[in-house]
N, C-alpha and C. Protein backbone atom coordinates (compact mmCIF):
# COMPACT_ATOMS: atom_id res chain seq x y z
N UNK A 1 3.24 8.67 0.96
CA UNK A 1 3.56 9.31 -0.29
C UNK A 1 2.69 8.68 -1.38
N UNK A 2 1.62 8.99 -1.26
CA UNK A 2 0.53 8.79 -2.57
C UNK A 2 0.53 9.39 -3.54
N UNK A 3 0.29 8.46 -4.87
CA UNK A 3 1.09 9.04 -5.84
C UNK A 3 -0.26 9.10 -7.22
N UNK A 4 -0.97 10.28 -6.99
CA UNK A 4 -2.05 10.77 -7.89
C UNK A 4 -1.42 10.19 -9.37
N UNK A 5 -0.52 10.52 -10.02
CA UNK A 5 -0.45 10.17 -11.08
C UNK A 5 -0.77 8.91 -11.70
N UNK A 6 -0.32 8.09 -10.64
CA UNK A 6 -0.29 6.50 -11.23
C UNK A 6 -1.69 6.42 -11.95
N UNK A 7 -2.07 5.33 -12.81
CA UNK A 7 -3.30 5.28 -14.22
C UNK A 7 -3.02 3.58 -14.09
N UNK A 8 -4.52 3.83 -12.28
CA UNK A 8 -4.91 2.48 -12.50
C UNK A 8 -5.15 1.51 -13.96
N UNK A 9 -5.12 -0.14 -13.85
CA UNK A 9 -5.26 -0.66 -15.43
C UNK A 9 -6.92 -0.59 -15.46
N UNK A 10 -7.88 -0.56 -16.10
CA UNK A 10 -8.89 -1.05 -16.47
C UNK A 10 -9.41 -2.30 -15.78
N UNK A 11 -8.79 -3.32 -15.77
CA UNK A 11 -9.32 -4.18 -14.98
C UNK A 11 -9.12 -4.24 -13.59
N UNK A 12 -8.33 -3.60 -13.15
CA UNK A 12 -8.18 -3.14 -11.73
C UNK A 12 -9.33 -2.45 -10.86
N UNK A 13 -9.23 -1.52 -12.01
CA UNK A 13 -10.55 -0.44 -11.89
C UNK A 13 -11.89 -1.26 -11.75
N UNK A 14 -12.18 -2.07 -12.41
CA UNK A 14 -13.25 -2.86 -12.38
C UNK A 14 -13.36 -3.74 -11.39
N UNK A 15 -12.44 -4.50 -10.89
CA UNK A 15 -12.70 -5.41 -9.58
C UNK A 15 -12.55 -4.16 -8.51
N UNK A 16 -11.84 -3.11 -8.60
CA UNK A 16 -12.30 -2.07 -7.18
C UNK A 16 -13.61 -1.93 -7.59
N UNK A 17 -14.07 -1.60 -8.49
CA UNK A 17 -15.63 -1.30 -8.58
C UNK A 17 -16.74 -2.65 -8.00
N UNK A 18 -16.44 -3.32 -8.81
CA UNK A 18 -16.79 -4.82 -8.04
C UNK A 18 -16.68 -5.19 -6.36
N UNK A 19 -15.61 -4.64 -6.08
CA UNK A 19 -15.16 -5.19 -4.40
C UNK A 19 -15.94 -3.96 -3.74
N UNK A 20 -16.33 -2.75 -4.36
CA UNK A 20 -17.12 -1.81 -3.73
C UNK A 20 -18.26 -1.97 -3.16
N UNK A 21 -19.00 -2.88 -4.73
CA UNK A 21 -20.24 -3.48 -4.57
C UNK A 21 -20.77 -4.62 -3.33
N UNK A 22 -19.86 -5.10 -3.65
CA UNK A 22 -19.94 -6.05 -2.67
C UNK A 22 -20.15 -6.37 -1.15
N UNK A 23 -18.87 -4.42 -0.82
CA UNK A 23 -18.86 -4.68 0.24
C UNK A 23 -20.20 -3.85 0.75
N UNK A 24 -20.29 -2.69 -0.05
CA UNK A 24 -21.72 -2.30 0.31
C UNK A 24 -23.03 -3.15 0.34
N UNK A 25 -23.06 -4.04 -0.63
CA UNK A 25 -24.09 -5.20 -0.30
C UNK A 25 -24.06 -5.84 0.95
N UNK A 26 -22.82 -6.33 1.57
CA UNK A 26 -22.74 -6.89 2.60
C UNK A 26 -22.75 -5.84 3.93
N UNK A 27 -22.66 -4.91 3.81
CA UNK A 27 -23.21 -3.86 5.00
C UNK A 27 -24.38 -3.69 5.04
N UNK A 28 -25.45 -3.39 3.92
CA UNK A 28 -26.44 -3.33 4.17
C UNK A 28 -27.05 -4.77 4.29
N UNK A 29 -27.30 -6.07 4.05
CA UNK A 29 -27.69 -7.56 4.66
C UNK A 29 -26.72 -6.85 5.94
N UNK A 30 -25.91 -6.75 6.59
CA UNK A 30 -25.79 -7.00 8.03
C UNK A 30 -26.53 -6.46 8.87
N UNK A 31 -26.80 -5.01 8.17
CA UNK A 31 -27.49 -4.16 9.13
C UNK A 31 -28.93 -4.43 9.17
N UNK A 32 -29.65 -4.78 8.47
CA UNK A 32 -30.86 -5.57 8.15
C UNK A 32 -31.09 -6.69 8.88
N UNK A 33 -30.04 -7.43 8.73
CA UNK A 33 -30.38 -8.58 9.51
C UNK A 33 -30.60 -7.90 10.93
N UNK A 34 -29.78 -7.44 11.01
CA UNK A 34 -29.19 -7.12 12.77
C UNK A 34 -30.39 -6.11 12.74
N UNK A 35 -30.90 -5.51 12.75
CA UNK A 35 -32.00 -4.20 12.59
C UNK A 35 -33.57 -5.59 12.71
N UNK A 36 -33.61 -6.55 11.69
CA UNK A 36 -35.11 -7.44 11.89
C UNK A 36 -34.46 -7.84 13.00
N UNK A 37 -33.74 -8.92 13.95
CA UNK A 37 -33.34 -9.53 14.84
C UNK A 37 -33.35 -8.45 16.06
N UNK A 38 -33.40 -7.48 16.22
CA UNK A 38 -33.49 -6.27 17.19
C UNK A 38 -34.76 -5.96 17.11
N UNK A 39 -35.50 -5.54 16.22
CA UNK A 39 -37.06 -5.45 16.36
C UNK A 39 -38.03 -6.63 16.60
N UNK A 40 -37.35 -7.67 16.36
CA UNK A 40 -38.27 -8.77 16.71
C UNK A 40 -37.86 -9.52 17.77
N UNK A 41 -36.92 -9.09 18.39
CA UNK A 41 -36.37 -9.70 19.57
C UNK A 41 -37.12 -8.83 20.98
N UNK A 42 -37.24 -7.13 20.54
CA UNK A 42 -37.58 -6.94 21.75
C UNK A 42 -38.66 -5.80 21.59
N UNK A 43 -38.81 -5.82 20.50
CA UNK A 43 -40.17 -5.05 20.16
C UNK A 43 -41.24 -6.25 20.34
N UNK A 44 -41.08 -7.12 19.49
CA UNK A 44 -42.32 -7.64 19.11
C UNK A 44 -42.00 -9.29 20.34
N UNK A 45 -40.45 -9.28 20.87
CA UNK A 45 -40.53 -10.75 22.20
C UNK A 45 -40.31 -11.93 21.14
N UNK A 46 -40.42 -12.27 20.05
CA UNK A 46 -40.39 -13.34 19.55
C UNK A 46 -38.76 -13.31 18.32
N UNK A 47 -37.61 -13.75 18.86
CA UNK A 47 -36.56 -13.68 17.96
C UNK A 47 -36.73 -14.41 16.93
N UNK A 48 -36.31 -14.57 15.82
CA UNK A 48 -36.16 -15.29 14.74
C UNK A 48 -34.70 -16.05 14.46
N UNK A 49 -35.90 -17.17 14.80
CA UNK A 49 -33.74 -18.16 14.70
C UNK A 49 -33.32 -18.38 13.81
N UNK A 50 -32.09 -18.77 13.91
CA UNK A 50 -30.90 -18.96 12.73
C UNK A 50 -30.41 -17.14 12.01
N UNK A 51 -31.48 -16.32 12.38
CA UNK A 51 -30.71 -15.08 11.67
C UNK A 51 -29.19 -14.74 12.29
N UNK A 52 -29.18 -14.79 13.26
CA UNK A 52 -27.64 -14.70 13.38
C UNK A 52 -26.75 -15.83 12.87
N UNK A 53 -26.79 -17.03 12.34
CA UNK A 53 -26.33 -18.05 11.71
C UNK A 53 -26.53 -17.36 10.36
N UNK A 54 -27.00 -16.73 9.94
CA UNK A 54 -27.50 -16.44 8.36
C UNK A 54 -26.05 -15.04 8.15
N UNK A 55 -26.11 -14.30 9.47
CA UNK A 55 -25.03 -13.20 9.43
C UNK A 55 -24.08 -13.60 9.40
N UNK A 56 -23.58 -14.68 9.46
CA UNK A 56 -22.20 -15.05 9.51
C UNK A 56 -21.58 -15.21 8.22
N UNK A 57 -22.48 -15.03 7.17
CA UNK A 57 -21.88 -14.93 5.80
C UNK A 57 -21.91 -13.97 5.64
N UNK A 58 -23.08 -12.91 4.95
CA UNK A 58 -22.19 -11.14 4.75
C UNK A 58 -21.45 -10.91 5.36
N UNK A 59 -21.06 -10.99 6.98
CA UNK A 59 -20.26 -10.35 8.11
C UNK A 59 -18.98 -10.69 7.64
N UNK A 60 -18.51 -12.34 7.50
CA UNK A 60 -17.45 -13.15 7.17
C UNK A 60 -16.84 -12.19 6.02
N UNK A 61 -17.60 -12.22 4.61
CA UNK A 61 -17.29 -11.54 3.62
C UNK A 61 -16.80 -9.90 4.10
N UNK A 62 -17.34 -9.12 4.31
CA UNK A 62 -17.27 -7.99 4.93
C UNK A 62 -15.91 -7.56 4.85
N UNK A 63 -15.78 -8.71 6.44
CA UNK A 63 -14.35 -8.69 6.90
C UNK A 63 -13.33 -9.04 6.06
N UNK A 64 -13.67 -10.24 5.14
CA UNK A 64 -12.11 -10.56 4.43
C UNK A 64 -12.22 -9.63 3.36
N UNK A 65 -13.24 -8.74 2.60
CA UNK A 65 -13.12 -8.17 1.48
C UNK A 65 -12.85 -6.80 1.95
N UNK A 66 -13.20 -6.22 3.12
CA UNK A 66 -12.44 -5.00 3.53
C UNK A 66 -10.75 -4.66 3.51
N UNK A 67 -10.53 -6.10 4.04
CA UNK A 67 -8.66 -6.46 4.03
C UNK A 67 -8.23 -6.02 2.74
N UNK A 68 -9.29 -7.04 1.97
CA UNK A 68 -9.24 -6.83 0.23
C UNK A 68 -8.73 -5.21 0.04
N UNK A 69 -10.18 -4.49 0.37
CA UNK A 69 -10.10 -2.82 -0.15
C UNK A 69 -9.01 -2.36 0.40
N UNK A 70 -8.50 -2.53 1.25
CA UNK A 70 -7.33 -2.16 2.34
C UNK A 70 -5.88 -2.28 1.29
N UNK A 71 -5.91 -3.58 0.57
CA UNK A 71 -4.83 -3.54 0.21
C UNK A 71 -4.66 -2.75 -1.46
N UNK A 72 -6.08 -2.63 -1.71
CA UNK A 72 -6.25 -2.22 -2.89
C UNK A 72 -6.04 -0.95 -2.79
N UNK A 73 -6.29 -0.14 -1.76
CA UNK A 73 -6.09 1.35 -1.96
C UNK A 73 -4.89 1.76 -1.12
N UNK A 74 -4.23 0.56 -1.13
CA UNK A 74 -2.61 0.49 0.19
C UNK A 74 -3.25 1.59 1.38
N UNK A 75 -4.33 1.20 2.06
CA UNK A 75 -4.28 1.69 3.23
C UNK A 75 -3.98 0.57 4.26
N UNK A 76 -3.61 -0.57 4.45
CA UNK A 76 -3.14 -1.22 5.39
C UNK A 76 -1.83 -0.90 6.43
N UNK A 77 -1.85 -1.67 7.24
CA UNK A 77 -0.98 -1.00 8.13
C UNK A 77 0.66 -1.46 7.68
N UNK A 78 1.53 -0.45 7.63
CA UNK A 78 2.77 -0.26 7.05
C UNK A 78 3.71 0.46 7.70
N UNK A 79 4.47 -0.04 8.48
CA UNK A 79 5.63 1.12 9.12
C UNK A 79 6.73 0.97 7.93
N UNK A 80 6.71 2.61 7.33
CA UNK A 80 7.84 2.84 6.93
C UNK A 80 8.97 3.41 7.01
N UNK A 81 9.63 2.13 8.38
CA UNK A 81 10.31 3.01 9.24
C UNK A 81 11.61 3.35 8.15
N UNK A 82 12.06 2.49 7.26
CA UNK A 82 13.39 2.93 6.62
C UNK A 82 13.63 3.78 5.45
N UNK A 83 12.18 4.26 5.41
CA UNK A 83 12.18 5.37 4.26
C UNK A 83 12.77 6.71 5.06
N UNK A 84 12.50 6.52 6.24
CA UNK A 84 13.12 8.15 7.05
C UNK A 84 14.57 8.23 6.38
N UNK A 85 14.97 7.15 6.54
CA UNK A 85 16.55 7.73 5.93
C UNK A 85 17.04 7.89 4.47
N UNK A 86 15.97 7.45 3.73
CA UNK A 86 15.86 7.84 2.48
C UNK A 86 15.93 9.14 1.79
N UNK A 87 16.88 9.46 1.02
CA UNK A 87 17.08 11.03 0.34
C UNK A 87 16.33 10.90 -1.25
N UNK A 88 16.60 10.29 -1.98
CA UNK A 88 15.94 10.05 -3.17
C UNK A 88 14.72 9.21 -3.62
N UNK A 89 14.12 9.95 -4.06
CA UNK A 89 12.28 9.00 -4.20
C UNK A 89 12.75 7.61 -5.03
N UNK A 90 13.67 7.58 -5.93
CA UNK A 90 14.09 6.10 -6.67
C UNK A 90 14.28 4.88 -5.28
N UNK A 91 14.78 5.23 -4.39
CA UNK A 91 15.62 4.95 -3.76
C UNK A 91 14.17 4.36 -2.92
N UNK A 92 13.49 5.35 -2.79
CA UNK A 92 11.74 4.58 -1.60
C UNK A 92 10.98 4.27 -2.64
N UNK A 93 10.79 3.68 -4.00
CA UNK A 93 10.27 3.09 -4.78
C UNK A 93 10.98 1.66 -4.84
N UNK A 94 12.61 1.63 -4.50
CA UNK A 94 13.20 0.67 -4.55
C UNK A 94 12.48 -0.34 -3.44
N UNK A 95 12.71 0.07 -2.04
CA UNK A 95 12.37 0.03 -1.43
C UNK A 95 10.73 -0.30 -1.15
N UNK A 96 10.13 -0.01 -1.57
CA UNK A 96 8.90 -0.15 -1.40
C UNK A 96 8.69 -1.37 -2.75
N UNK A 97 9.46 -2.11 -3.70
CA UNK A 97 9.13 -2.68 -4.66
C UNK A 97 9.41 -4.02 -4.03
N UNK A 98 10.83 -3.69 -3.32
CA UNK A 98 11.53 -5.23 -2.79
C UNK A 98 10.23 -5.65 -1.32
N UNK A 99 9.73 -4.56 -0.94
CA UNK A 99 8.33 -5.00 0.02
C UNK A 99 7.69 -5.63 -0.25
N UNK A 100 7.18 -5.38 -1.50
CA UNK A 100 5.91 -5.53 -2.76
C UNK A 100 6.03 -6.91 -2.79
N UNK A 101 7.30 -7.52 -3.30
CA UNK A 101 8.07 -9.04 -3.48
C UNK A 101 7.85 -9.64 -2.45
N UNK A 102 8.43 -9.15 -1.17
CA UNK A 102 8.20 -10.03 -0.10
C UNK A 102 6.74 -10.16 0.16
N UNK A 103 5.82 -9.49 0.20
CA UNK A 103 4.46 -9.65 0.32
C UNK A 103 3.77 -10.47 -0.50
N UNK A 104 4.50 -10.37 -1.30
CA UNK A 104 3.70 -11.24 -2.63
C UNK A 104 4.21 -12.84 -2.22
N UNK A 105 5.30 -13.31 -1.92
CA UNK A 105 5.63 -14.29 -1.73
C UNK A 105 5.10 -15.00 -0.37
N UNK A 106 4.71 -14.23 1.16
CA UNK A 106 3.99 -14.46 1.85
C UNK A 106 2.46 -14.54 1.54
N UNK A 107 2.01 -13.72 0.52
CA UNK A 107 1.04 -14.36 -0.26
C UNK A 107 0.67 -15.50 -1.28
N UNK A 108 1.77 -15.68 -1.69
CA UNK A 108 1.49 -17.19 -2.54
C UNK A 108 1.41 -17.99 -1.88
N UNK A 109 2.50 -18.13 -0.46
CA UNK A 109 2.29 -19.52 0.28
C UNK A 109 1.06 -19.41 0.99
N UNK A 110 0.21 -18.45 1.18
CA UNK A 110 -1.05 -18.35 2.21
C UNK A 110 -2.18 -18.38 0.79
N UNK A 111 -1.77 -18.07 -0.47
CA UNK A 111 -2.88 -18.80 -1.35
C UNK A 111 -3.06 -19.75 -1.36
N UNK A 112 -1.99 -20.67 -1.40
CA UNK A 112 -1.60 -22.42 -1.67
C UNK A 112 -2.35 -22.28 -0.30
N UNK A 113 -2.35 -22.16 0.68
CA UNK A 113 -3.31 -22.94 1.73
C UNK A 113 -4.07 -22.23 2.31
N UNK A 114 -4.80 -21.29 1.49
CA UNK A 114 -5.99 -20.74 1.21
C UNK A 114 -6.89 -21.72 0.50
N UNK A 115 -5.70 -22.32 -0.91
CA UNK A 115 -6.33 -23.38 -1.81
C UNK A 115 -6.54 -24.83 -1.31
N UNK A 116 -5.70 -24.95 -0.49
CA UNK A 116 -5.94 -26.43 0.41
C UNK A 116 -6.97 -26.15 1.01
N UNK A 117 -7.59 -25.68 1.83
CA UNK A 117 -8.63 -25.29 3.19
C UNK A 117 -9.85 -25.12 1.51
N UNK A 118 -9.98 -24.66 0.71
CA UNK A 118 -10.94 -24.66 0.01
C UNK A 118 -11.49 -26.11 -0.65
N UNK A 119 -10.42 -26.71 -0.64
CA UNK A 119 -10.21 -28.27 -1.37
C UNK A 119 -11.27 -29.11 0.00
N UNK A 120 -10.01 -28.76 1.00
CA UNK A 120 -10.67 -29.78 2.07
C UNK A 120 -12.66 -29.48 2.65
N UNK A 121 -12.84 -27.92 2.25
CA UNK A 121 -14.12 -27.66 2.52
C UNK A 121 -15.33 -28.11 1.56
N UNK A 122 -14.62 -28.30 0.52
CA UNK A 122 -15.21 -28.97 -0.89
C UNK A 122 -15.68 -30.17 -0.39
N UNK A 123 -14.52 -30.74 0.04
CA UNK A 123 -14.72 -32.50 0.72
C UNK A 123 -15.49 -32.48 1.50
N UNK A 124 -15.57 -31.79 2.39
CA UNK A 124 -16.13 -32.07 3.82
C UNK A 124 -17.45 -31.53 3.82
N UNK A 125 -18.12 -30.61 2.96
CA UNK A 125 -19.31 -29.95 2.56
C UNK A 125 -20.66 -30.26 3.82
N UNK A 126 -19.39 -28.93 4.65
CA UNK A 126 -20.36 -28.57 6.07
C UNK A 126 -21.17 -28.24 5.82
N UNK A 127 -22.50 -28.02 6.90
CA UNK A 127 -23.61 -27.18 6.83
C UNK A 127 -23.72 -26.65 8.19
N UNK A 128 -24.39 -25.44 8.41
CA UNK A 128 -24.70 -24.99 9.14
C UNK A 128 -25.86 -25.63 10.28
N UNK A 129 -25.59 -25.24 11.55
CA UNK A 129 -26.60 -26.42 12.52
C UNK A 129 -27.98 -26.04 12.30
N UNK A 130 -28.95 -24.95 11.75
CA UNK A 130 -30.36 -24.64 12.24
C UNK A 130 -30.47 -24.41 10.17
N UNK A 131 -30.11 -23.57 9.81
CA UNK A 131 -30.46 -23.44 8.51
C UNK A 131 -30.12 -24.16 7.32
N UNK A 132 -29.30 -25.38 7.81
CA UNK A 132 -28.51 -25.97 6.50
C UNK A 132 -27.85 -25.46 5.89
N UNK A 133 -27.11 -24.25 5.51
CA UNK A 133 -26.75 -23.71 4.57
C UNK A 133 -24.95 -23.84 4.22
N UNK A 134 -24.46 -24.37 3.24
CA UNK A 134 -23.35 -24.83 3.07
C UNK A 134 -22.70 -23.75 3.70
N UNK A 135 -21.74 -24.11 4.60
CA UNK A 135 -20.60 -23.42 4.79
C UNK A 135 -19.15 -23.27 3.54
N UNK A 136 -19.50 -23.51 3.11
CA UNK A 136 -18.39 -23.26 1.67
C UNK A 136 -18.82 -21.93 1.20
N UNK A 137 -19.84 -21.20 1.67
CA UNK A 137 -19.98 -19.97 1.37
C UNK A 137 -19.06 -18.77 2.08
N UNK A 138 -18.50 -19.29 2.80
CA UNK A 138 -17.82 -18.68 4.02
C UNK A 138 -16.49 -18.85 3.83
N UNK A 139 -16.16 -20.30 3.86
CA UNK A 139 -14.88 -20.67 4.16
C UNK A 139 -14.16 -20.52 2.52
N UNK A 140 -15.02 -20.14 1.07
CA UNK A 140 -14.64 -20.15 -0.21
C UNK A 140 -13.84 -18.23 -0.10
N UNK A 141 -14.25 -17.97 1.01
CA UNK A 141 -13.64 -16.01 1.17
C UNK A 141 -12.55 -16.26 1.37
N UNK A 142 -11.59 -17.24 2.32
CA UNK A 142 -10.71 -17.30 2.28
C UNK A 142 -9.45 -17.22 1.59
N UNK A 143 -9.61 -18.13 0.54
CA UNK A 143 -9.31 -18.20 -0.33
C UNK A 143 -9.05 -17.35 -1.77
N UNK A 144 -10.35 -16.78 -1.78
CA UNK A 144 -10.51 -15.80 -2.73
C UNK A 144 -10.22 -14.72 -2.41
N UNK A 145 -10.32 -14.11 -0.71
CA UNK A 145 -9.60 -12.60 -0.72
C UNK A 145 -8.06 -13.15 -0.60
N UNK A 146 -7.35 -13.86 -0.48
CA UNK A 146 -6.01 -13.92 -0.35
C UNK A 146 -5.68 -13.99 -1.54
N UNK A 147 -6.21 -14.56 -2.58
CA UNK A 147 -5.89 -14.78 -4.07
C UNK A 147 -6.05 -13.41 -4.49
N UNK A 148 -7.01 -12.51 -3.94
CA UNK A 148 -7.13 -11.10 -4.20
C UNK A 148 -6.00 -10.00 -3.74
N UNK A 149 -5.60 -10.45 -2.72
CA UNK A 149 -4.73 -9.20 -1.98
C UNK A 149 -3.35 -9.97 -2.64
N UNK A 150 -3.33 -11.01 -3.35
CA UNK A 150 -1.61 -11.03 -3.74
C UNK A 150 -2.53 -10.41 -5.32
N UNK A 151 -3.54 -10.71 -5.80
CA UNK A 151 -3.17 -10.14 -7.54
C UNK A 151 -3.04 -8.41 -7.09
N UNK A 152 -3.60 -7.76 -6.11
CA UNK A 152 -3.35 -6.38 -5.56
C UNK A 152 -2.17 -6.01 -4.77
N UNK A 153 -1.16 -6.92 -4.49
CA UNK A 153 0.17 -6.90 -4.44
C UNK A 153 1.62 -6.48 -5.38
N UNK A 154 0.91 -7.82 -6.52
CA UNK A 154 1.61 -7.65 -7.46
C UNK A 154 1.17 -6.58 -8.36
N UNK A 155 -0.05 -5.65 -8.54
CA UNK A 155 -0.30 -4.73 -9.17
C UNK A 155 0.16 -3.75 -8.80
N UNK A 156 0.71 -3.52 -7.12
CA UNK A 156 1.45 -2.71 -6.63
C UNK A 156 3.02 -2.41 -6.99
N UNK A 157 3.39 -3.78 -6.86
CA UNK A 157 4.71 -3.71 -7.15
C UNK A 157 5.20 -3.21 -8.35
N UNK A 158 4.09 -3.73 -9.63
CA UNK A 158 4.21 -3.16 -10.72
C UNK A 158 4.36 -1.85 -10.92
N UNK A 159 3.00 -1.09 -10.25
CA UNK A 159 3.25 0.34 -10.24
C UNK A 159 4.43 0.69 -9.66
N UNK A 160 5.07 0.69 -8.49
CA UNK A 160 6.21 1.01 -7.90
C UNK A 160 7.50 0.99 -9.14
N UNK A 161 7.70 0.15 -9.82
CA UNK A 161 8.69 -0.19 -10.79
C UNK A 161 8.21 0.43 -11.68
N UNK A 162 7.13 0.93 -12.04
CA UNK A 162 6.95 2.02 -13.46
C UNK A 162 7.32 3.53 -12.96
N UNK A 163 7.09 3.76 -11.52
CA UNK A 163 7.42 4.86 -10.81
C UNK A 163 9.03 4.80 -10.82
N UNK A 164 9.49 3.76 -10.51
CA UNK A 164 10.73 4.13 -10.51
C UNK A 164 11.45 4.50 -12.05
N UNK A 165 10.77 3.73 -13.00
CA UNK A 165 11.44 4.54 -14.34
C UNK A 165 11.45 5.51 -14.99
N UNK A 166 10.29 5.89 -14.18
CA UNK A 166 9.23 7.39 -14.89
C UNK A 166 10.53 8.44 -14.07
N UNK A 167 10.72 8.15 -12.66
CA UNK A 167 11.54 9.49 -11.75
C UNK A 167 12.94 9.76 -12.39
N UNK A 168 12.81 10.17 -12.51
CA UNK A 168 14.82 11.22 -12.84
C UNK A 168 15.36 10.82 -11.70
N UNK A 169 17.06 10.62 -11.77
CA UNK A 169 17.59 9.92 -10.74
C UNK A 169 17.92 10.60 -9.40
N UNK A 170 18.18 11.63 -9.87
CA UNK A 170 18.13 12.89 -8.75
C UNK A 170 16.80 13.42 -8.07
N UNK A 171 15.91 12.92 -8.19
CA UNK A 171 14.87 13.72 -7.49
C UNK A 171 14.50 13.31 -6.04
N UNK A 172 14.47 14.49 -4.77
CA UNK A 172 14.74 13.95 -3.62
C UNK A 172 13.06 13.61 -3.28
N UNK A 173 13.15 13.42 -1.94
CA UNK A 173 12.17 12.69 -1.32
C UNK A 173 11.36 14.17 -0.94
N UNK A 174 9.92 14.11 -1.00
CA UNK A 174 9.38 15.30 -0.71
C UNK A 174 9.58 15.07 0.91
N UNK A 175 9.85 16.75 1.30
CA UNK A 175 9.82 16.60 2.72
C UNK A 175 8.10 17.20 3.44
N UNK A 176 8.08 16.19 3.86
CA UNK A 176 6.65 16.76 4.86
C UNK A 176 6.59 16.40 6.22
């Protein structure tokens, strides 16, 4: 039950625009990489090392900022099995707000040690075995898409609770 009306905030709008960028940047470096490493591996016999060590950062990003878009446009995976018995849309806004909460709170404790694992990578300021290249570039996604998918949590929940004040109390659940 997607709800056209809602009037994303402005800054919302802007980090989806931002997380767009990004992730399209990081598709095209993957495919590039992976596209030179395929032509020079068996076109031309001579691979180029460390490029697959080099992919492990767009790819890394990719993956945790897709989760990101996932939660930003609530396409993640969601059984809503107890809305079936739901008659009034207040009633699956309720419902879907007290979700919102619990998610958000499984997200704070996985920020907090999102934020530890960033601390300890700070300290420990790996590098990669052939290219040197700090691994804090990698292991800093962690952190930052989880800090992302709870501020896109709680922007959810918000909407849900403006939905619920906006609906008249009687209005049933569309049937489809």
């Amino acid at each position: 039950m997607q709800n056209p009306e809602l009037n994303r905030w402005k800054p919302i709008v802007l980090m989806d625009r931002i997380l767009d960028c990004v992730i399209v940047l990081c598709l095209i470096t993957v495919a590039l990489l992976m596209f030179v490493q395929v032509v020079m591996r068996y076109v031309f016999k001579s691979p180029i090392m460390g490029l697959e060590e080099l992919c492990y950062f767009p790819t890394t990003w990719l993956y945790l900022f897709g989760a990101v878009k996932a939660s930003s446009e609530k396409n993640h995976l969601v059984a809503r099995v107890l809305e079936i018995f739901l008659k009034k849309r207040r009633a699956v806004y309720v419902l879907r707000s007290i979700a919102a909460v619990f998610s958000s709170g499984v997200l704070m404790w996985l920020t907090y040690w999102g934020y530890d694992y960033l601390k300890y990578a700070l300290r420990r300021n790996k590098q990669t075995d052939m290219l040197f290249l700090p691994w804090l570039y990698v292991e800093a996604t962690v952190f930052i898409s989880i800090f992302l998918m709870l501020v896109y949590t709680i922007v959810e929940f918000i909407e849900y609770m403006r939905l619920y004040a906006k609906t008249p109390a009687g209005t049933p659940v569309d049937a489809q």
